[in-house]
Every structure is written in structure tokens, then in C-alpha cells.
N, C-alpha and C. Protein backbone atom coordinates (compact mmCIF):
# COMPACT_ATOMS: atom_id res chain seq x y z
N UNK A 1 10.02 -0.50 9.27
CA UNK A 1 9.75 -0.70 7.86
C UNK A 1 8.58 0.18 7.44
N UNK A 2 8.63 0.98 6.50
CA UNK A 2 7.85 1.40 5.66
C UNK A 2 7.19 1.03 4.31
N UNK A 3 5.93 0.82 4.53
CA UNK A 3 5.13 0.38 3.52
C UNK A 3 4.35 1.09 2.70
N UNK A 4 4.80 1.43 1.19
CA UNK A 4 4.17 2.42 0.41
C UNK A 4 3.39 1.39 -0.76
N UNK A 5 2.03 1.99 -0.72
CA UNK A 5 1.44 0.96 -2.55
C UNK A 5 1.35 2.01 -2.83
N UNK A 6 0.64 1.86 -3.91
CA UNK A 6 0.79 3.15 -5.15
C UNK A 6 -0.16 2.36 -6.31
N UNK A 7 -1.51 2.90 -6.37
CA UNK A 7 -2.34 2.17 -7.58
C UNK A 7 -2.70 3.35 -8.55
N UNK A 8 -1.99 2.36 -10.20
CA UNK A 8 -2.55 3.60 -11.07
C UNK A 8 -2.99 2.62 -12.41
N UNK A 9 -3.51 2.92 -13.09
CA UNK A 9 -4.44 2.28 -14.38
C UNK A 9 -3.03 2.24 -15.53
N UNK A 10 -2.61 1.39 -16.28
CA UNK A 10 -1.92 1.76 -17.70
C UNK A 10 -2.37 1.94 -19.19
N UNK A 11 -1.54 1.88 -19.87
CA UNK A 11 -2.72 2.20 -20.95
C UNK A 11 -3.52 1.24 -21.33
N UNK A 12 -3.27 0.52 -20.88
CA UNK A 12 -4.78 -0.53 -21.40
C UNK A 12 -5.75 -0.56 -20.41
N UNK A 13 -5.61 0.11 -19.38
CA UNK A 13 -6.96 0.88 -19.30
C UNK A 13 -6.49 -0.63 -17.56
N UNK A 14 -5.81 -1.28 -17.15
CA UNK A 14 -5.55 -2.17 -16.33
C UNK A 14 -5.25 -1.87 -15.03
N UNK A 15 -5.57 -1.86 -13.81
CA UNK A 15 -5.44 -1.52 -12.31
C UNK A 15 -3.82 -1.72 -12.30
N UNK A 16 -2.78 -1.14 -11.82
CA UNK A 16 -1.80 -1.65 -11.54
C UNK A 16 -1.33 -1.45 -10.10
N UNK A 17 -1.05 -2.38 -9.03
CA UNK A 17 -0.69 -1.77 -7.49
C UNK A 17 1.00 -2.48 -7.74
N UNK A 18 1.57 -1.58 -7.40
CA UNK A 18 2.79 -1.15 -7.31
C UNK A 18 3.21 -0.76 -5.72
N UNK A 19 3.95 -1.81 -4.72
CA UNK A 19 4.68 -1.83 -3.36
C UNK A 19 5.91 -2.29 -3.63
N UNK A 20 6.35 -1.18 -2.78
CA UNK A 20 7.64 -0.80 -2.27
C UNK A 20 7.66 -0.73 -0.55
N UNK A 21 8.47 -1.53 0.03
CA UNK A 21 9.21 -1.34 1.33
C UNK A 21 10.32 -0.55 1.13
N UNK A 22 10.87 0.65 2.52
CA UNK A 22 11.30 1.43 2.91
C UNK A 22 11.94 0.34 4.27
N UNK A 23 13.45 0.37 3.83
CA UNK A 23 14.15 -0.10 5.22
C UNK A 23 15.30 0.12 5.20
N UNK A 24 16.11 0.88 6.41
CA UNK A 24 16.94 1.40 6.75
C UNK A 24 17.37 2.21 5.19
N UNK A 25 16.99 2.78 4.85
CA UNK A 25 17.04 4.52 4.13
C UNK A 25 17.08 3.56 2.27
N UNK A 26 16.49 2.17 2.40
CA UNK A 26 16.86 1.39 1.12
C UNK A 26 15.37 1.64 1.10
N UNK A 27 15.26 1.77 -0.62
CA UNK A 27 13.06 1.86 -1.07
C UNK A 27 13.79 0.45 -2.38
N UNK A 28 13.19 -0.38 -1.95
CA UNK A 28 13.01 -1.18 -3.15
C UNK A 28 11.15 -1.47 -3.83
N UNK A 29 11.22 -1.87 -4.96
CA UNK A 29 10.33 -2.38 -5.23
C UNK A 29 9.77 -3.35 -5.44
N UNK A 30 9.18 -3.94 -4.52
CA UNK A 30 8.71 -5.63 -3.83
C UNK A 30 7.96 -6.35 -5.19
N UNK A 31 6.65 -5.79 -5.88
CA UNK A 31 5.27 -6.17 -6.64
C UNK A 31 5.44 -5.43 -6.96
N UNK A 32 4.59 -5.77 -8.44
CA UNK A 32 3.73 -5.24 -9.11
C UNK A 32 2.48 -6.01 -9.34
N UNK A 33 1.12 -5.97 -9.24
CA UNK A 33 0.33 -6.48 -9.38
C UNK A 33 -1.13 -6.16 -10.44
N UNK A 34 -1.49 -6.77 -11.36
CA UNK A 34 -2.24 -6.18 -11.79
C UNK A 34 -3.82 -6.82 -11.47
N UNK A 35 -4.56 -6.11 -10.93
CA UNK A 35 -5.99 -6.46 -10.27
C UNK A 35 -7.57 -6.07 -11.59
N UNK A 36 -7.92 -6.93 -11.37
CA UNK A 36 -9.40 -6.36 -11.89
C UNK A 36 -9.94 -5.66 -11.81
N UNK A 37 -10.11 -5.36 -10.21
CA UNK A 37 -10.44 -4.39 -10.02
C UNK A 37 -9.82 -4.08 -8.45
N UNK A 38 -9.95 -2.35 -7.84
CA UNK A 38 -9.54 -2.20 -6.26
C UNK A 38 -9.91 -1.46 -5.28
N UNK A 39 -10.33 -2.65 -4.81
CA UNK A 39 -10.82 -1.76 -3.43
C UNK A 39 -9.80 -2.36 -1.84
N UNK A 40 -10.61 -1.46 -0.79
CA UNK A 40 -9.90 -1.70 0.64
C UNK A 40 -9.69 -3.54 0.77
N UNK A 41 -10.17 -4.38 0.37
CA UNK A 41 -10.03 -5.61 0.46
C UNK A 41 -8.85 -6.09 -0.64
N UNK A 42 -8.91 -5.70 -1.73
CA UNK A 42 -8.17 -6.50 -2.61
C UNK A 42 -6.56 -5.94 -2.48
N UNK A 43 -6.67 -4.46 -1.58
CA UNK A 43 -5.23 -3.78 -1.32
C UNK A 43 -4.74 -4.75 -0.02
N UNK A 44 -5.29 -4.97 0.84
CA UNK A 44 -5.18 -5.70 2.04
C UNK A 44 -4.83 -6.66 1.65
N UNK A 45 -5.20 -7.41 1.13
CA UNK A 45 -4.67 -8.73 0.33
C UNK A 45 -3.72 -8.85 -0.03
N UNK A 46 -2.84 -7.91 -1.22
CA UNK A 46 -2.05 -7.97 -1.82
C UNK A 46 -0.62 -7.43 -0.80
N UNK A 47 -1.16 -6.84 -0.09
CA UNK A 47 -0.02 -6.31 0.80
C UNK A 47 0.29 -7.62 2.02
N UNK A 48 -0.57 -8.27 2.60
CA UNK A 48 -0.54 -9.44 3.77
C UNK A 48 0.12 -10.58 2.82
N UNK A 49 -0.41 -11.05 1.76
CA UNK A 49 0.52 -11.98 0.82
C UNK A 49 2.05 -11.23 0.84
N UNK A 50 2.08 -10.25 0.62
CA UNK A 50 3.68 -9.24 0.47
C UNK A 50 4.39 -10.27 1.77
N UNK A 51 3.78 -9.38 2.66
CA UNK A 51 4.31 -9.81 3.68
C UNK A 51 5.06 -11.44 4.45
N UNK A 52 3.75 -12.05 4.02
CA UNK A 52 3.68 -13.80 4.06
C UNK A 52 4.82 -14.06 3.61
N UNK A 53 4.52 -13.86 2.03
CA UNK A 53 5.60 -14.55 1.07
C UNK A 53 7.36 -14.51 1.49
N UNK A 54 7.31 -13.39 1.85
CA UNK A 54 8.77 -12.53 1.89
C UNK A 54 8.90 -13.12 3.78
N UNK A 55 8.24 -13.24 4.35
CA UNK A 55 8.20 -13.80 6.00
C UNK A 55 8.57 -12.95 6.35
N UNK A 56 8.04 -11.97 6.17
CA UNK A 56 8.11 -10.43 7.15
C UNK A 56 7.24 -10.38 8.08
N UNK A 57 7.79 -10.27 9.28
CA UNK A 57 7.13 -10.14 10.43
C UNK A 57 5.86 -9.17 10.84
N UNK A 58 4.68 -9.43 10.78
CA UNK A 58 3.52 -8.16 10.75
C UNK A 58 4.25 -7.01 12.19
N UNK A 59 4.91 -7.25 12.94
CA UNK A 59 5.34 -6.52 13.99
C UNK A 59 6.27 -5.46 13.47
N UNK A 60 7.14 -6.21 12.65
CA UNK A 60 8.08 -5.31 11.70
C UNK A 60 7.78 -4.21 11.31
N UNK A 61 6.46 -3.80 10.32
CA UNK A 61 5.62 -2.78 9.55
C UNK A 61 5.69 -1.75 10.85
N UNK A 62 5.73 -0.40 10.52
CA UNK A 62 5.31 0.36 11.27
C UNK A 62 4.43 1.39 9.97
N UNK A 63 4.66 1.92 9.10
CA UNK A 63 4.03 3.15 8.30
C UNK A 63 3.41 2.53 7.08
N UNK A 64 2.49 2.67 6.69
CA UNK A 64 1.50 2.52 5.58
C UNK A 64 1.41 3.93 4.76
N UNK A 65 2.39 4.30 3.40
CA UNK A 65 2.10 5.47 2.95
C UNK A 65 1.10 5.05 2.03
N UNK A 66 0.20 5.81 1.40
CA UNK A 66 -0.53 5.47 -0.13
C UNK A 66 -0.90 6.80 -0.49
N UNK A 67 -1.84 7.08 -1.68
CA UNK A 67 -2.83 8.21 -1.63
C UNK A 67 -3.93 8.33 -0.61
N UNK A 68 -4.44 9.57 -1.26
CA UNK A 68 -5.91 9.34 0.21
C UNK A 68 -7.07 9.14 -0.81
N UNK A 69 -6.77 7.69 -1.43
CA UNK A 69 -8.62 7.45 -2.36
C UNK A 69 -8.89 6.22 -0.95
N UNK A 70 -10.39 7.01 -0.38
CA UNK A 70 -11.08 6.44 0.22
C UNK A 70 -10.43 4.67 0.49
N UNK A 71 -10.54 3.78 -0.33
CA UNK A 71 -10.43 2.87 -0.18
C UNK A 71 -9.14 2.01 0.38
N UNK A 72 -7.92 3.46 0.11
CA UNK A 72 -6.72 2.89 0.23
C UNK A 72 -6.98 3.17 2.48
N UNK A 73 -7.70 4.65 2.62
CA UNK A 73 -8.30 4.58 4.28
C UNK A 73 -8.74 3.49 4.76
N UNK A 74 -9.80 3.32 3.87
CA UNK A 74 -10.64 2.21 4.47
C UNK A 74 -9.63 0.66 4.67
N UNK A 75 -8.77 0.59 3.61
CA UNK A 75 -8.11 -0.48 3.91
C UNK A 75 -7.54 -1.03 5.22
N UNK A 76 -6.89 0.60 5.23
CA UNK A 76 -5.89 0.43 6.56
C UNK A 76 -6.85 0.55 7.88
N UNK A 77 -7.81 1.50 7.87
CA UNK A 77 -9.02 1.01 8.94
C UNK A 77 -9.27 -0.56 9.19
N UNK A 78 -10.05 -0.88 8.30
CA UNK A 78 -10.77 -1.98 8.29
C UNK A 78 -9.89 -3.59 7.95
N UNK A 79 -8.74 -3.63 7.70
CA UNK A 79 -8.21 -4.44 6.95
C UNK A 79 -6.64 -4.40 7.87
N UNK A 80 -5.57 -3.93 7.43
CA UNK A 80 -4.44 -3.29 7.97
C UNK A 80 -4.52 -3.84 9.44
N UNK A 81 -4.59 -2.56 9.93
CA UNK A 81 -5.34 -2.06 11.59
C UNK A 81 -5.08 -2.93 12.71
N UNK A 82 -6.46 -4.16 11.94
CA UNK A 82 -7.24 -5.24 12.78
C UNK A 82 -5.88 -6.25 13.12
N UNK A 83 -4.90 -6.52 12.18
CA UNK A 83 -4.14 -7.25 12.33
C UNK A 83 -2.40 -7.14 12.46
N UNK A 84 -2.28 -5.65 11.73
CA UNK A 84 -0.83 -4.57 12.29
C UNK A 84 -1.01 -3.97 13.38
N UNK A 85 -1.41 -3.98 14.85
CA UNK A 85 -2.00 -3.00 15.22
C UNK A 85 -0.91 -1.73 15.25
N UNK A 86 0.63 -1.74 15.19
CA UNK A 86 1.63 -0.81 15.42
C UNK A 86 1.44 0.27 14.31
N UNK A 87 0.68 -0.54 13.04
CA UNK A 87 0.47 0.29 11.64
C UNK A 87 0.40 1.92 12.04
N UNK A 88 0.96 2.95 11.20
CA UNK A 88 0.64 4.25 11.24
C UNK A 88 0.24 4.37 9.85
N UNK A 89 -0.72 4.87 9.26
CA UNK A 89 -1.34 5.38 7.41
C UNK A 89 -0.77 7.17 7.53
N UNK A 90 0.03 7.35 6.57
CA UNK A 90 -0.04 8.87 5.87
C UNK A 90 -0.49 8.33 4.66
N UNK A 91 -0.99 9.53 4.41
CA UNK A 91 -1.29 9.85 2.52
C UNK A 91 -0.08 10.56 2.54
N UNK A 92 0.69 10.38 1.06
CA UNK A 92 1.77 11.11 0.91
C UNK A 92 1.54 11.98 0.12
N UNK A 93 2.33 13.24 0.35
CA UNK A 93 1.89 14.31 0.50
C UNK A 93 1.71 14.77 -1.25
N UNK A 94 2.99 14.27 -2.45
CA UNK A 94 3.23 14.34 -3.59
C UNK A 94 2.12 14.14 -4.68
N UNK A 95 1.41 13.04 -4.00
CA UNK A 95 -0.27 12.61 -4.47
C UNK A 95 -1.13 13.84 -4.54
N UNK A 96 -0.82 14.25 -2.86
CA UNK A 96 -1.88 15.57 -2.61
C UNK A 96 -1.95 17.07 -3.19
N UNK A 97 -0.22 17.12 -3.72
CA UNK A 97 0.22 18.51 -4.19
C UNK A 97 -0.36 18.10 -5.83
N UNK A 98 -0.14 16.85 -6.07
CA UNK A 98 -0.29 16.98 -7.53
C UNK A 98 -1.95 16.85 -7.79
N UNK A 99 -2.89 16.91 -6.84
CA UNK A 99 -3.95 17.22 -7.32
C UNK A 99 -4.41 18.41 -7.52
N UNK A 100 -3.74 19.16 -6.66
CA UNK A 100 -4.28 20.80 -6.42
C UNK A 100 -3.57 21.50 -7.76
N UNK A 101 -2.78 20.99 -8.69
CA UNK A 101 -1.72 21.60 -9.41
C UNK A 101 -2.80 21.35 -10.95
């Protein structure tokens, strides 16, 4: 299973985290969540509830895609990690091209 979030602001100016699981070649979209605010804790959160709710097995997860803002790292360091240990993090790559552009 592949695990992608994706956090972006809307126009009202509101955090939005947006996950999608990746399984067997299917991307659905699990949440949408809108946060106060986000950091490596409140992403960790929202993704382990994902998981809970739906009784997905933490063994299951193998890939963590996101951007590379610090916090979405730190998540999967500090947060993720400790308790997926099979977890792999990419930043995906589409994030990265569209900054340089």
C-alpha cells in the first residue's frame, strides 16, 4: 500500500490535507481534512486515525509519498517511523519539478 497526503491552503486561506491510498494500481481518495494548523504531529495524526478507522493494518503501509516541506520529513522521522517501521518516505517528484518551474 501506498500512502500519499498532499497539504494545500484554499481560498479561504484554510489548511487542507488531502490522502489517498495506492493499492494494487487503484489511487482512491480516503480524507479530506481541514486543520488549523500543520505540522509533523498533526500529519501523523491524521494519517494513524486513516489507518485505525479503515482497520488497516500498520504492516500493510509500505511508501509514504508527500512534498518535501520539512514537516511532512519530520513527520515520517519522528512520528511514522517509530511505529511503521517497514515505512519508505519519497517526496514526489511533481511537487519538486513544479517548484523549479
Amino acid at each position: 500500500m501506498i500512502i500519499i497526503i498532499n497539504e494545500t491552503i484554499d481560498n479561504c486561506l484554510r489548511n487542507i490535507v488531502n490522502t489517498f491510498f495506492t493499492f494494487h494500481q487503484n489511487t482512491k481518495l480516503v480524507l479530506v481534512n481541514f486543520l488549523e494548523y500543520v505540522n509533523n504531529l498533526t500529519i501523523g495524526r491524521v494519517l494513524l486515525l486513516i489507518l485505525i478507522n479503515y482497520n488497516i493494518s500498520f504492516s500493510l503501509s509500505r511508501l509514504f509519498l508527500s512534498n518535501s516541506a520539512a514537516y511532512m520529513k519530520k513527520c515520517y522521522r519522528e512520528v511514522l517511523k517509530l511505529i511503521i517501521s517497514q515505512l519508505i518516505y519519497i517526496p514526489y517528484c511533481a511537487y519538486i519539478i513544479n517548484l523549479i518551474e
